[in-house]
N, C-alpha and C. Protein backbone atom coordinates (compact mmCIF):
# COMPACT_ATOMS: atom_id res chain seq x y z
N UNK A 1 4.74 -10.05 -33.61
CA UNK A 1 3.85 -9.65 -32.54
C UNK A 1 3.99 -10.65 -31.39
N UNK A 2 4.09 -9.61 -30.59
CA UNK A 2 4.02 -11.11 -28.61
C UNK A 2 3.32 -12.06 -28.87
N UNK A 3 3.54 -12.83 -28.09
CA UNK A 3 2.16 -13.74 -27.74
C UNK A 3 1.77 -13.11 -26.16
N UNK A 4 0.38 -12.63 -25.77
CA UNK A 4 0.72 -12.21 -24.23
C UNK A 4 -0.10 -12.82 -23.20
N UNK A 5 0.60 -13.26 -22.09
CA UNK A 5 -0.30 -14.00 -21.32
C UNK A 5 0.00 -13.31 -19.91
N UNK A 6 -1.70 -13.33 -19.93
CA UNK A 6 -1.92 -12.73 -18.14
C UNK A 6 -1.80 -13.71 -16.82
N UNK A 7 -1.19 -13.23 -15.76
CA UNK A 7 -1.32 -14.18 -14.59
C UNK A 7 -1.92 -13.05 -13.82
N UNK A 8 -3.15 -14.05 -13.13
CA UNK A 8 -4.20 -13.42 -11.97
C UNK A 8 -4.29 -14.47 -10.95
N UNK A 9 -4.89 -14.01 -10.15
CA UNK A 9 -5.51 -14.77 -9.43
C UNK A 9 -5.76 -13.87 -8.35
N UNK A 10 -5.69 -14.31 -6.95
CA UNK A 10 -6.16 -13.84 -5.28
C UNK A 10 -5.15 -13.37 -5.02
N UNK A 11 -5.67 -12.13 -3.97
CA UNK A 11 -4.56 -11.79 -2.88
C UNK A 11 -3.59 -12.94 -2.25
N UNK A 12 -2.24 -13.20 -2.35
CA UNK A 12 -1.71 -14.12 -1.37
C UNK A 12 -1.63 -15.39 -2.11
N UNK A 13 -1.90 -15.48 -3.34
CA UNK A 13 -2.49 -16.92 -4.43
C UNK A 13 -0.85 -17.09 -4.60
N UNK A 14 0.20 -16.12 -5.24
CA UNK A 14 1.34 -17.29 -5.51
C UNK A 14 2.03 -16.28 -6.82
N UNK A 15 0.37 -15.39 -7.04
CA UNK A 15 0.68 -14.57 -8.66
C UNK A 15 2.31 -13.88 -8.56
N UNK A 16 3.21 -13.31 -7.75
CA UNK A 16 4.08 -12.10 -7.98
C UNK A 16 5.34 -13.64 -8.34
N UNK A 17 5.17 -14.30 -7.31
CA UNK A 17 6.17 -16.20 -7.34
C UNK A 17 6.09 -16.17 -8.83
N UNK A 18 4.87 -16.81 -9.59
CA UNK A 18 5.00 -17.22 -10.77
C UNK A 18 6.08 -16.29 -11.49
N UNK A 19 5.51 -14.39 -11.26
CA UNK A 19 6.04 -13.93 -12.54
C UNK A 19 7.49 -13.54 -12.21
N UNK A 20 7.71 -14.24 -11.21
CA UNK A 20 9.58 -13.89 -10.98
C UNK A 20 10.16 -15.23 -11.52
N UNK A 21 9.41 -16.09 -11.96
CA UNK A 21 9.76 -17.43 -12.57
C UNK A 21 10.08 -17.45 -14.09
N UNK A 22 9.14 -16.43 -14.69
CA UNK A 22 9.14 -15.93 -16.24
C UNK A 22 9.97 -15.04 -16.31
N UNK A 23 10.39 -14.01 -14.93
CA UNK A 23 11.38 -13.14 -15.31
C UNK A 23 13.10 -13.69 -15.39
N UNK A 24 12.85 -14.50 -14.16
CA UNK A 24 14.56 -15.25 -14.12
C UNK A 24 14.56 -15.73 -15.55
N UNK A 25 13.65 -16.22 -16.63
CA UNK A 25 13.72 -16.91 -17.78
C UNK A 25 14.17 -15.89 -19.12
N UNK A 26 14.46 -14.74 -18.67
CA UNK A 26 14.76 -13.59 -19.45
C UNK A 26 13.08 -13.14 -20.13
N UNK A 27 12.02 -13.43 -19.83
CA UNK A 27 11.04 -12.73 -20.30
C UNK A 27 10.44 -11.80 -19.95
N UNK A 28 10.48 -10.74 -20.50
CA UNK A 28 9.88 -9.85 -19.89
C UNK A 28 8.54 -9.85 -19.52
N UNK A 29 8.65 -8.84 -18.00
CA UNK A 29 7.15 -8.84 -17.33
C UNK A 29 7.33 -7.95 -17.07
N UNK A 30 5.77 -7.85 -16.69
CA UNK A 30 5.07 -6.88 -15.93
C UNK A 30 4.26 -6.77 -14.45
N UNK A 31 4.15 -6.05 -13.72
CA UNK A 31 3.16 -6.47 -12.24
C UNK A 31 2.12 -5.40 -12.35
N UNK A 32 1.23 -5.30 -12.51
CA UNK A 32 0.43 -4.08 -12.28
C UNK A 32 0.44 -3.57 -10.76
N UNK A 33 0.62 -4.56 -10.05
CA UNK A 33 1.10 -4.08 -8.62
C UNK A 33 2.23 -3.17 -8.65
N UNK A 34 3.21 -3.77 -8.63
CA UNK A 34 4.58 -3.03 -8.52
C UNK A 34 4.41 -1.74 -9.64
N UNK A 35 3.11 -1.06 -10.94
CA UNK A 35 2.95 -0.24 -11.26
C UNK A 35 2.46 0.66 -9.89
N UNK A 36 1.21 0.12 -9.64
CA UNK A 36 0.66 0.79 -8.52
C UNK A 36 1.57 1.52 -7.82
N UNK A 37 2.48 0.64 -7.16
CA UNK A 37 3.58 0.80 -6.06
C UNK A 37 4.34 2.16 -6.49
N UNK A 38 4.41 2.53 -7.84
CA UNK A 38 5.81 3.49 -8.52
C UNK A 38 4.41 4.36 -8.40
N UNK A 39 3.26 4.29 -9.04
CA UNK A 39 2.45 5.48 -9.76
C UNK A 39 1.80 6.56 -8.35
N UNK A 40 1.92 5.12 -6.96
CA UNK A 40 1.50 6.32 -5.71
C UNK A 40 2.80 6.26 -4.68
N UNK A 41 3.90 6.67 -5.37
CA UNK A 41 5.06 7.17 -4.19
C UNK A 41 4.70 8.69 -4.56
N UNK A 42 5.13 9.46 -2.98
CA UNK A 42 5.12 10.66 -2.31
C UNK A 42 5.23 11.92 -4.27
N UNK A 43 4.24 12.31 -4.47
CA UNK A 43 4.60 13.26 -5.62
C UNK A 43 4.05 13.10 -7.21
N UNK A 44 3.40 11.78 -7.69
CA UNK A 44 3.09 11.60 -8.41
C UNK A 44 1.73 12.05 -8.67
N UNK A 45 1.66 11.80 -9.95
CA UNK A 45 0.55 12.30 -10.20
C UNK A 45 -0.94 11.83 -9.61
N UNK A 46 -0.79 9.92 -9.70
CA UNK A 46 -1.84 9.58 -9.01
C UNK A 46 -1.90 9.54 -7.34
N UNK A 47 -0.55 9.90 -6.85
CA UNK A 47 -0.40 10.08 -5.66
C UNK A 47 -1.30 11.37 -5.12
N UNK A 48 -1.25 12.48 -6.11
CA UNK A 48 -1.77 13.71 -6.10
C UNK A 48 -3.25 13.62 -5.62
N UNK A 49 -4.00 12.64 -7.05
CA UNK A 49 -4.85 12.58 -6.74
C UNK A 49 -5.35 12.03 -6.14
N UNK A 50 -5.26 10.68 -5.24
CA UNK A 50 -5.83 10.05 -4.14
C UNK A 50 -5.43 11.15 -2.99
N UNK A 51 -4.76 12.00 -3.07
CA UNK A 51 -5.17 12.73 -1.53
C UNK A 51 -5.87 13.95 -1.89
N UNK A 52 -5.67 14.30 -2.96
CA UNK A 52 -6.85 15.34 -3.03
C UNK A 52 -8.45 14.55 -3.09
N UNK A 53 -8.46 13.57 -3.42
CA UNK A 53 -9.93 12.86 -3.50
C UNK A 53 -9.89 12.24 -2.25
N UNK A 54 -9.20 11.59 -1.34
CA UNK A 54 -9.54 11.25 0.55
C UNK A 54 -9.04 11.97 1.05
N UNK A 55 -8.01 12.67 1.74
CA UNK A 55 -7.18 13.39 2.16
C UNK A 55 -6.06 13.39 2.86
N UNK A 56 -5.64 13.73 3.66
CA UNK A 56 -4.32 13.55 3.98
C UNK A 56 -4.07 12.28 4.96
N UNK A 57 -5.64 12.22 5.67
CA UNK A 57 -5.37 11.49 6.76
C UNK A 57 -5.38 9.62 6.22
N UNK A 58 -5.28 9.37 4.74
CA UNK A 58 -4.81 8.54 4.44
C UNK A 58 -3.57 7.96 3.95
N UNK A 59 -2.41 9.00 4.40
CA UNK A 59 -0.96 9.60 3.93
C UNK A 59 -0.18 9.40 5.35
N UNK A 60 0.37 8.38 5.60
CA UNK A 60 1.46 8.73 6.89
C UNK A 60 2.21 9.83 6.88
N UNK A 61 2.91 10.11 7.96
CA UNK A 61 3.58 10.94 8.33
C UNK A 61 4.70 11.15 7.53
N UNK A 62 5.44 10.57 6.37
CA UNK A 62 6.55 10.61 5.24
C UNK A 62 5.71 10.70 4.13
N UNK A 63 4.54 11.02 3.97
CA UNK A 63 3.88 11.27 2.53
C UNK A 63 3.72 10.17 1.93
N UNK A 64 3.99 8.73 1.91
CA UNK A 64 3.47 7.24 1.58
C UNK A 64 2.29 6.85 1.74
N UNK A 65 1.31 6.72 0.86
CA UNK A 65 0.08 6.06 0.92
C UNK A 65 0.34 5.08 1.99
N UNK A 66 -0.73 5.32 3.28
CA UNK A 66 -1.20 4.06 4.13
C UNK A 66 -2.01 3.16 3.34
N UNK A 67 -1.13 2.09 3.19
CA UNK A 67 -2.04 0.97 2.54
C UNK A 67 -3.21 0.55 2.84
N UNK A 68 -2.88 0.00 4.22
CA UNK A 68 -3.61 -0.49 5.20
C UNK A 68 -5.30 1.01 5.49
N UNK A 69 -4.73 2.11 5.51
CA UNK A 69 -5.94 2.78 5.78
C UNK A 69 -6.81 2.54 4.93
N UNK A 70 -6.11 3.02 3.93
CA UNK A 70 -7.33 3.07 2.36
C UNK A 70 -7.68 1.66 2.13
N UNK A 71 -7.29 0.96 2.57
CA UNK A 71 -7.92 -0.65 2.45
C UNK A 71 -9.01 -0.57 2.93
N UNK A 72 -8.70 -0.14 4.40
CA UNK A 72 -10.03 -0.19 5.88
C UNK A 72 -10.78 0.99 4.82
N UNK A 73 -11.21 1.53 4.01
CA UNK A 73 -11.86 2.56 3.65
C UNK A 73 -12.45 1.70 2.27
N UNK A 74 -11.93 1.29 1.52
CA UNK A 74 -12.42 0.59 -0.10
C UNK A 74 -13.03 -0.76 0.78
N UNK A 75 -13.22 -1.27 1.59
CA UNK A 75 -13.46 -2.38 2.41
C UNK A 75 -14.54 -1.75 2.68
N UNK A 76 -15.03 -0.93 3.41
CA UNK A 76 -16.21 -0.47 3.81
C UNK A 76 -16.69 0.34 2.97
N UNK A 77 -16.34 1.20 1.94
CA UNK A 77 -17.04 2.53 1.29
C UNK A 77 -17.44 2.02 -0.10
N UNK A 78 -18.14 1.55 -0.75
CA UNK A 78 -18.12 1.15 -2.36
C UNK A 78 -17.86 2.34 -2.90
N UNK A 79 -18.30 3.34 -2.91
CA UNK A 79 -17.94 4.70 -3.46
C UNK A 79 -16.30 4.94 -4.03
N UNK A 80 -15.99 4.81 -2.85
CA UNK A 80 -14.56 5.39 -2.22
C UNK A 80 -13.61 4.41 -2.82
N UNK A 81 -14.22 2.96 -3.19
CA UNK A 81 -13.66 1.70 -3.87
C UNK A 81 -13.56 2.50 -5.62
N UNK A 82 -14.73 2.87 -5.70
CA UNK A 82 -14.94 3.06 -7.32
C UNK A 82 -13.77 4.12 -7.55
N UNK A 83 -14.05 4.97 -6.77
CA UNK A 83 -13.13 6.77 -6.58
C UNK A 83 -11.50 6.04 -6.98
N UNK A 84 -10.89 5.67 -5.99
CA UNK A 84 -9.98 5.11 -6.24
C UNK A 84 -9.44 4.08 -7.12
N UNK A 85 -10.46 3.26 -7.93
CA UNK A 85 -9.81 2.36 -8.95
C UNK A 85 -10.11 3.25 -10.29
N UNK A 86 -10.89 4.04 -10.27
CA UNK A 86 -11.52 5.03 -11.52
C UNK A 86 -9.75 5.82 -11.77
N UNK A 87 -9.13 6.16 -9.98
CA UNK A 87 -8.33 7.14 -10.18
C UNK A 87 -6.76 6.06 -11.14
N UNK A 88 -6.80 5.01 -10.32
CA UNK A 88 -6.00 4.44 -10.73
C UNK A 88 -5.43 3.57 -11.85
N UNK A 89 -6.76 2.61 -12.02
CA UNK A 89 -6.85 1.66 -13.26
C UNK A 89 -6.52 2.30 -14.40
N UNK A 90 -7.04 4.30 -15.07
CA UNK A 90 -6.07 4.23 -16.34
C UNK A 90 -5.07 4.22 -15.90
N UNK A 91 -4.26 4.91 -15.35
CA UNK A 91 -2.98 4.86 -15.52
C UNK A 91 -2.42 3.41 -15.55
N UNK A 92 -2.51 2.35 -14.81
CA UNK A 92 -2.10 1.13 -14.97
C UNK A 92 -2.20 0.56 -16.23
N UNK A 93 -3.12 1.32 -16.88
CA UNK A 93 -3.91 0.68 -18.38
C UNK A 93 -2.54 1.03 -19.31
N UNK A 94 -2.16 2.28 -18.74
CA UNK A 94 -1.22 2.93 -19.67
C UNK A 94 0.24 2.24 -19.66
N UNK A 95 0.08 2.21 -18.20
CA UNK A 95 1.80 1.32 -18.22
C UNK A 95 1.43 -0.02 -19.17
N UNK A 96 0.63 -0.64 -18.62
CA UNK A 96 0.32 -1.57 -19.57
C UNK A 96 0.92 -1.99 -20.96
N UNK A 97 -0.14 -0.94 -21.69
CA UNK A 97 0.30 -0.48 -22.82
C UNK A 97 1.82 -0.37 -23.64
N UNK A 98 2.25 0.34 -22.60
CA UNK A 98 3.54 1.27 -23.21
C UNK A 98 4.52 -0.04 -22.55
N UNK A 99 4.17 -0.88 -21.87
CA UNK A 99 5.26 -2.53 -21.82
C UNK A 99 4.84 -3.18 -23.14
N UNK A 100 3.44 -3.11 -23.30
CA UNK A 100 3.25 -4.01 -24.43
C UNK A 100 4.35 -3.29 -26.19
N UNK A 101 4.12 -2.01 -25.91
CA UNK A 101 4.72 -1.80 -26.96
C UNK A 101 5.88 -1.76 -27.10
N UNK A 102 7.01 -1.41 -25.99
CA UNK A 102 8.39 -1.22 -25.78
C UNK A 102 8.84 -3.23 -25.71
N UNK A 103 8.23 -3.82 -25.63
CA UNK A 103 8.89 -5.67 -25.98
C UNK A 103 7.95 -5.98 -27.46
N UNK A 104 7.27 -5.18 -28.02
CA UNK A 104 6.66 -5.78 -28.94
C UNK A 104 7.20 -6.84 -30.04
N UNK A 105 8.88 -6.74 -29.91
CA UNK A 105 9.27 -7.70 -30.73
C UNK A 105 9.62 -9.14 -30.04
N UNK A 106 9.25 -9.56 -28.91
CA UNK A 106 9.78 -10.43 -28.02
C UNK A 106 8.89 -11.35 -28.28
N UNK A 107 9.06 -12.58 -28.02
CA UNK A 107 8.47 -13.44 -28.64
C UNK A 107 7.22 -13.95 -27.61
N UNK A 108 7.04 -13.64 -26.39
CA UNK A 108 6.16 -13.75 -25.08
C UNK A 108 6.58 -12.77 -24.18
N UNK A 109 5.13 -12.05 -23.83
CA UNK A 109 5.21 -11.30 -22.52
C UNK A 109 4.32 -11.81 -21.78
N UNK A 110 4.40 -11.04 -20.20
CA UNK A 110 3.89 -12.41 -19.14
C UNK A 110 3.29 -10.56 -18.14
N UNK A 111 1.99 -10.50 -17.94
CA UNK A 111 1.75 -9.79 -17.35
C UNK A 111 0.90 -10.34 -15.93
N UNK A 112 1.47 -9.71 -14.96
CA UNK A 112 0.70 -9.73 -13.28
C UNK A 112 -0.41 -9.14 -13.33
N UNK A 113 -1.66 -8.87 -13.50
CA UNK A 113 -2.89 -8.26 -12.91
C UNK A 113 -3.73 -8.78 -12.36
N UNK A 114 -3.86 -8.89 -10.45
CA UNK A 114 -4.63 -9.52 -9.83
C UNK A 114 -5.79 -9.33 -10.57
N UNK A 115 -6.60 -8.10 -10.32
CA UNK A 115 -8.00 -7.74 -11.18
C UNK A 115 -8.06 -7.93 -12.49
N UNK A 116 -7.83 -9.00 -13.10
CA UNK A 116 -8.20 -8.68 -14.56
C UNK A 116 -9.12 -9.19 -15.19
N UNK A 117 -10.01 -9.87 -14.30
CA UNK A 117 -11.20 -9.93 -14.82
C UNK A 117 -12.59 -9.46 -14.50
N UNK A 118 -11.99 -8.60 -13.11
CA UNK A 118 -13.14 -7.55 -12.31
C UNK A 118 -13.24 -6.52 -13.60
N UNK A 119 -11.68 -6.23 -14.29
CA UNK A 119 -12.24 -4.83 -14.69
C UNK A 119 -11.98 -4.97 -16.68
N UNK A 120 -12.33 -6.25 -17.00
CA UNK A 120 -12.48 -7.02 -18.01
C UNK A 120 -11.24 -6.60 -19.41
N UNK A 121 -10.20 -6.82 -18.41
CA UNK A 121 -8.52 -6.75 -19.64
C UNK A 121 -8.38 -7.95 -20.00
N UNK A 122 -9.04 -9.06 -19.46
CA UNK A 122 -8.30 -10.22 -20.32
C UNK A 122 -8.50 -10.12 -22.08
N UNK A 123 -9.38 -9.15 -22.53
CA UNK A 123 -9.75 -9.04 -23.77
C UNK A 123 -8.24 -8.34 -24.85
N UNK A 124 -7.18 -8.12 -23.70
CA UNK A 124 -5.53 -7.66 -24.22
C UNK A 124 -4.67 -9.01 -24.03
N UNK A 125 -5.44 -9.95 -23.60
CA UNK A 125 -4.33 -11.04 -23.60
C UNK A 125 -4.65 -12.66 -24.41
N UNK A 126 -3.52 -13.08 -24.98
CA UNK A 126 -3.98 -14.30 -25.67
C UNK A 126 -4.13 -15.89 -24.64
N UNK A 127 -3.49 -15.48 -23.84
CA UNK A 127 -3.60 -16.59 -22.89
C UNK A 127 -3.79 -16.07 -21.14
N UNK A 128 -4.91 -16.39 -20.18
CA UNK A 128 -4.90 -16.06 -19.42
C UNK A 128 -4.59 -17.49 -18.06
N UNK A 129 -3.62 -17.50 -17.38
CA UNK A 129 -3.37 -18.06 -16.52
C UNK A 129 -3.82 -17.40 -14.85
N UNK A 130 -4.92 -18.57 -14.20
CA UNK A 130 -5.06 -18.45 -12.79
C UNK A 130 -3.81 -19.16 -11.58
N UNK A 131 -3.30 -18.42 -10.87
CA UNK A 131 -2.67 -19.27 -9.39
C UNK A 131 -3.60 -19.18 -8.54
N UNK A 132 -3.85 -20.49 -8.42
CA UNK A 132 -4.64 -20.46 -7.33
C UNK A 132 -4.52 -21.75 -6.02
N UNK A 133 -4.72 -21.25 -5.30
CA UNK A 133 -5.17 -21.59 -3.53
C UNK A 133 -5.17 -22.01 -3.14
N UNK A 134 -5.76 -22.98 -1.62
CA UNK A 134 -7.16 -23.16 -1.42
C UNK A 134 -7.69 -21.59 -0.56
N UNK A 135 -8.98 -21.50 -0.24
CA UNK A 135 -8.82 -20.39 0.78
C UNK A 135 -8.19 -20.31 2.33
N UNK A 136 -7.97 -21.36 2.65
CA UNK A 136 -7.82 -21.28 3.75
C UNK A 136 -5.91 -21.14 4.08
N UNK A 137 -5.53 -21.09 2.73
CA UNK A 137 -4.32 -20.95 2.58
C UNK A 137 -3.47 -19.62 2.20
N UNK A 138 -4.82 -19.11 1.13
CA UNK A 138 -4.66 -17.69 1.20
C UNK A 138 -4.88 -16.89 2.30
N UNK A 139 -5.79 -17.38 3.37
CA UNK A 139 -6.04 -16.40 4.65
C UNK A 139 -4.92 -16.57 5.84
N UNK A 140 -4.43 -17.38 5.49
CA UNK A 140 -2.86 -17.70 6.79
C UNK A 140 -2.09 -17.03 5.85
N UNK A 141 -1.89 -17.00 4.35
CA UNK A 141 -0.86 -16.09 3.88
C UNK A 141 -0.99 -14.54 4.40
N UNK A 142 -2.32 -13.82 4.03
CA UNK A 142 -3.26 -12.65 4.02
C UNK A 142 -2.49 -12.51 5.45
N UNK A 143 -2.98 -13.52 6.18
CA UNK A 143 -3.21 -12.71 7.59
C UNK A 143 -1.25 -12.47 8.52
N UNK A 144 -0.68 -13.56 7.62
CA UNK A 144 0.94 -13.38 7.82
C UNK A 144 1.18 -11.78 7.38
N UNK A 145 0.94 -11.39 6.25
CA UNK A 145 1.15 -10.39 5.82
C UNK A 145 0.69 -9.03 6.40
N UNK A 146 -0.75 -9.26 6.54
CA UNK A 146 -1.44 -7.57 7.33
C UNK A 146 -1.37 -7.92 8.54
N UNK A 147 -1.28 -9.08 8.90
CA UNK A 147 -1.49 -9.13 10.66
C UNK A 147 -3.03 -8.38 11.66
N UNK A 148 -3.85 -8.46 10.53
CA UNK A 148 -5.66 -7.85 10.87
C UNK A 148 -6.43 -9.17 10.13
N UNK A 149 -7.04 -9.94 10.92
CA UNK A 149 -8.19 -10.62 10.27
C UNK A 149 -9.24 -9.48 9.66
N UNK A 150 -9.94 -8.70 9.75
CA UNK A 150 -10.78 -7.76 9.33
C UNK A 150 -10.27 -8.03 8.50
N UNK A 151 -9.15 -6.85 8.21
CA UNK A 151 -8.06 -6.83 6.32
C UNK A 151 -8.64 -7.63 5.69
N UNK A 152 -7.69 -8.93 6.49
CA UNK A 152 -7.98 -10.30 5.58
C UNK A 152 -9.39 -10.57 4.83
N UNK A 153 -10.10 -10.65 5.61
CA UNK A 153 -11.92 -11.02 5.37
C UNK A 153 -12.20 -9.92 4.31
N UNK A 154 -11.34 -8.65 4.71
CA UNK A 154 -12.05 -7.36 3.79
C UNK A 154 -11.79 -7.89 2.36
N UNK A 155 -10.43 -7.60 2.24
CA UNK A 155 -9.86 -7.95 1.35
C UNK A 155 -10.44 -9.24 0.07
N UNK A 156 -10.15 -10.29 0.84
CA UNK A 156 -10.90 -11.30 0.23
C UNK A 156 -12.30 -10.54 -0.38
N UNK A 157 -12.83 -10.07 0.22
CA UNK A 157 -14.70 -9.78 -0.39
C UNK A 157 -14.02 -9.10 -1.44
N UNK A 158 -13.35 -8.40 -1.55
CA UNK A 158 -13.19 -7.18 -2.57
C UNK A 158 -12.56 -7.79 -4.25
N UNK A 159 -12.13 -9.14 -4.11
CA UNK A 159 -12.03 -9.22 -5.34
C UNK A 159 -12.92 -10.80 -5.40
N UNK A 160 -13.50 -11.29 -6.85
CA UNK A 160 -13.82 -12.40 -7.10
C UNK A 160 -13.16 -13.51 -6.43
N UNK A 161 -14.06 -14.52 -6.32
CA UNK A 161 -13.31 -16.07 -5.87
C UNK A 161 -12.39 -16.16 -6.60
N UNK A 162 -11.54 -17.12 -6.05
CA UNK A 162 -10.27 -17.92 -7.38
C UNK A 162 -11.14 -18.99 -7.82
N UNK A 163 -12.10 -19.54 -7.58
CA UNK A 163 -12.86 -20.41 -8.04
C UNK A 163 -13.38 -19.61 -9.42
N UNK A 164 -13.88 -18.91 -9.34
CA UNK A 164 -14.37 -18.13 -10.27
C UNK A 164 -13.57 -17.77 -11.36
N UNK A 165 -12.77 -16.98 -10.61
CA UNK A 165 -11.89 -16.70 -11.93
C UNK A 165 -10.91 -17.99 -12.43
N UNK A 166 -10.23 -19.21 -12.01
CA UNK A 166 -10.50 -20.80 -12.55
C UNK A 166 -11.26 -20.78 -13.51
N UNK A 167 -12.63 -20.66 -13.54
CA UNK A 167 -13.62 -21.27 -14.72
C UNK A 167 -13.68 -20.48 -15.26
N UNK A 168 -12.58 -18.98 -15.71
CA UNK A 168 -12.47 -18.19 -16.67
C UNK A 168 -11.24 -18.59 -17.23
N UNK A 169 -10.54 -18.96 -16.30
CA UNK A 169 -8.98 -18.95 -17.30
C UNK A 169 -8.66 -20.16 -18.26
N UNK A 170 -7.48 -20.01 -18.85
CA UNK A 170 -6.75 -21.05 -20.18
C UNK A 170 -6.36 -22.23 -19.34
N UNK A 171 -5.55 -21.48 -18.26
CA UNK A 171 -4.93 -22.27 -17.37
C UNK A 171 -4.59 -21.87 -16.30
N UNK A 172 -4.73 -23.14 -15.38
CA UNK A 172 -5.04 -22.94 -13.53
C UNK A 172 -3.48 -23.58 -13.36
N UNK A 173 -2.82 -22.66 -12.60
CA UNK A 173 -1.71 -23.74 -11.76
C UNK A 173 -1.62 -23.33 -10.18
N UNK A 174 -1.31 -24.61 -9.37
CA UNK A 174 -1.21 -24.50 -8.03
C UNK A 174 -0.55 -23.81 -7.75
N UNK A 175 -0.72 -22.71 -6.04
CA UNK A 175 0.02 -21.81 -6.02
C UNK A 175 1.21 -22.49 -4.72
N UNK A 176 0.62 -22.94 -3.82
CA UNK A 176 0.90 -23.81 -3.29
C UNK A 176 2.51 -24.66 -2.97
N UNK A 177 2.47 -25.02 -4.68
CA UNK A 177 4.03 -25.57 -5.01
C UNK A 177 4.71 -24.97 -5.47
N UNK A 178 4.66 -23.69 -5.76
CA UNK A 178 6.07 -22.68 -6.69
C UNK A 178 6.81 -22.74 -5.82
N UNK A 179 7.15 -23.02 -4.48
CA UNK A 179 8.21 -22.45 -3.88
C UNK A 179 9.56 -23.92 -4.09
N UNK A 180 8.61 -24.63 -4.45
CA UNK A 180 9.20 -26.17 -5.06
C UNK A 180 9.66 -26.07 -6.33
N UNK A 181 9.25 -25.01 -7.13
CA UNK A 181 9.93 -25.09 -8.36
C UNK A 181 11.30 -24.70 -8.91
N UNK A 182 12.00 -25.47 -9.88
CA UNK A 182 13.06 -24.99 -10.05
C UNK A 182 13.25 -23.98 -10.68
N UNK A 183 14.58 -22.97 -10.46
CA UNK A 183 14.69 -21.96 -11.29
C UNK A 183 15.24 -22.02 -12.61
């Protein structure tokens, strides 16, 4: 049986760095992001349903979830937050799953889930690792990336501190220095 350990932390914290560090190491991973990313391209099933549940006008013009809209929308709507992680989180649950079982003979798996202690999975993992921050480091990352302070600020509210989730985890590492680390 694996041994399996989660990496979380903040938007912009360092988490996707770490798990390309465990992957160059031949271990297999996982991103629940990069699930996301496959489960809402143009045709899928959960693609289906986030536009039948907001509608089109959160769909650019090539059928690709606007990130950025439905952000500005789970940022302001709690509803519309729940609607959409209700739609999404099983299925992620499932990929999950079906990684955990397809390496089950590997001796460590290394899973990405920013949220995993908003929506309480660390109870699937034996070791949970935080990357974390400071904030003011994540918001020059954040804001490199969306180029909207709003976003940024939104964003941030929408998941727990990294402080917080710190005084949940096994282990905290700086996010800060991965780009210093060797491969």
């Amino acid at each position: 049986m694996a041994f399996k350990m989660a990496i979380t932390g903040g938007p912009a914290s360092g988490k996707s760095t770490v798990l390309k560090k465990f992957a160059q190491k031949g271990i297999p991973v996982f991103s629940a992001d990069e699930a996301v990313r496959e489960l809402t391209t143009p045709g899928q099933k959960v693609w289906q349903k986030i536009r039948e549940a907001f509608g089109s006008e959160y769909f650019l013009p090539n059928g690709e979830l606007d990130r950025h809209a439905i952000l500005r929308l789970i940022i302001a709507d709690q509803r519309a937050k729940e609607t959409l992680e209700a739609i999404i989180h099983p299925e992620v649950k499932i990929r999950l799953f079906e990684f955990f079982k397809e390496n089950e003979k590997a001796p460590l798996l290394v899973a990405e889930v920013p949220l995993l202690f908003e929506v309480g999975w660390e109870k699937y993992f034996d070791l949970v690792m935080v990357v974390y921050v400071p904030e003011e480091v994540q918001r020059q990352r954040l804001l490199e990336r969306l180029k909207d302070p709003e976003l940024v600020e939104g964003l941030l509210r929408l998941q727990w501190p990294l402080t917080k989730k710190c005084q949940l985890a096994d282990l905290v590492i700086l996010g800060m220095s991965l780009e210093s680390m060797p491969h």
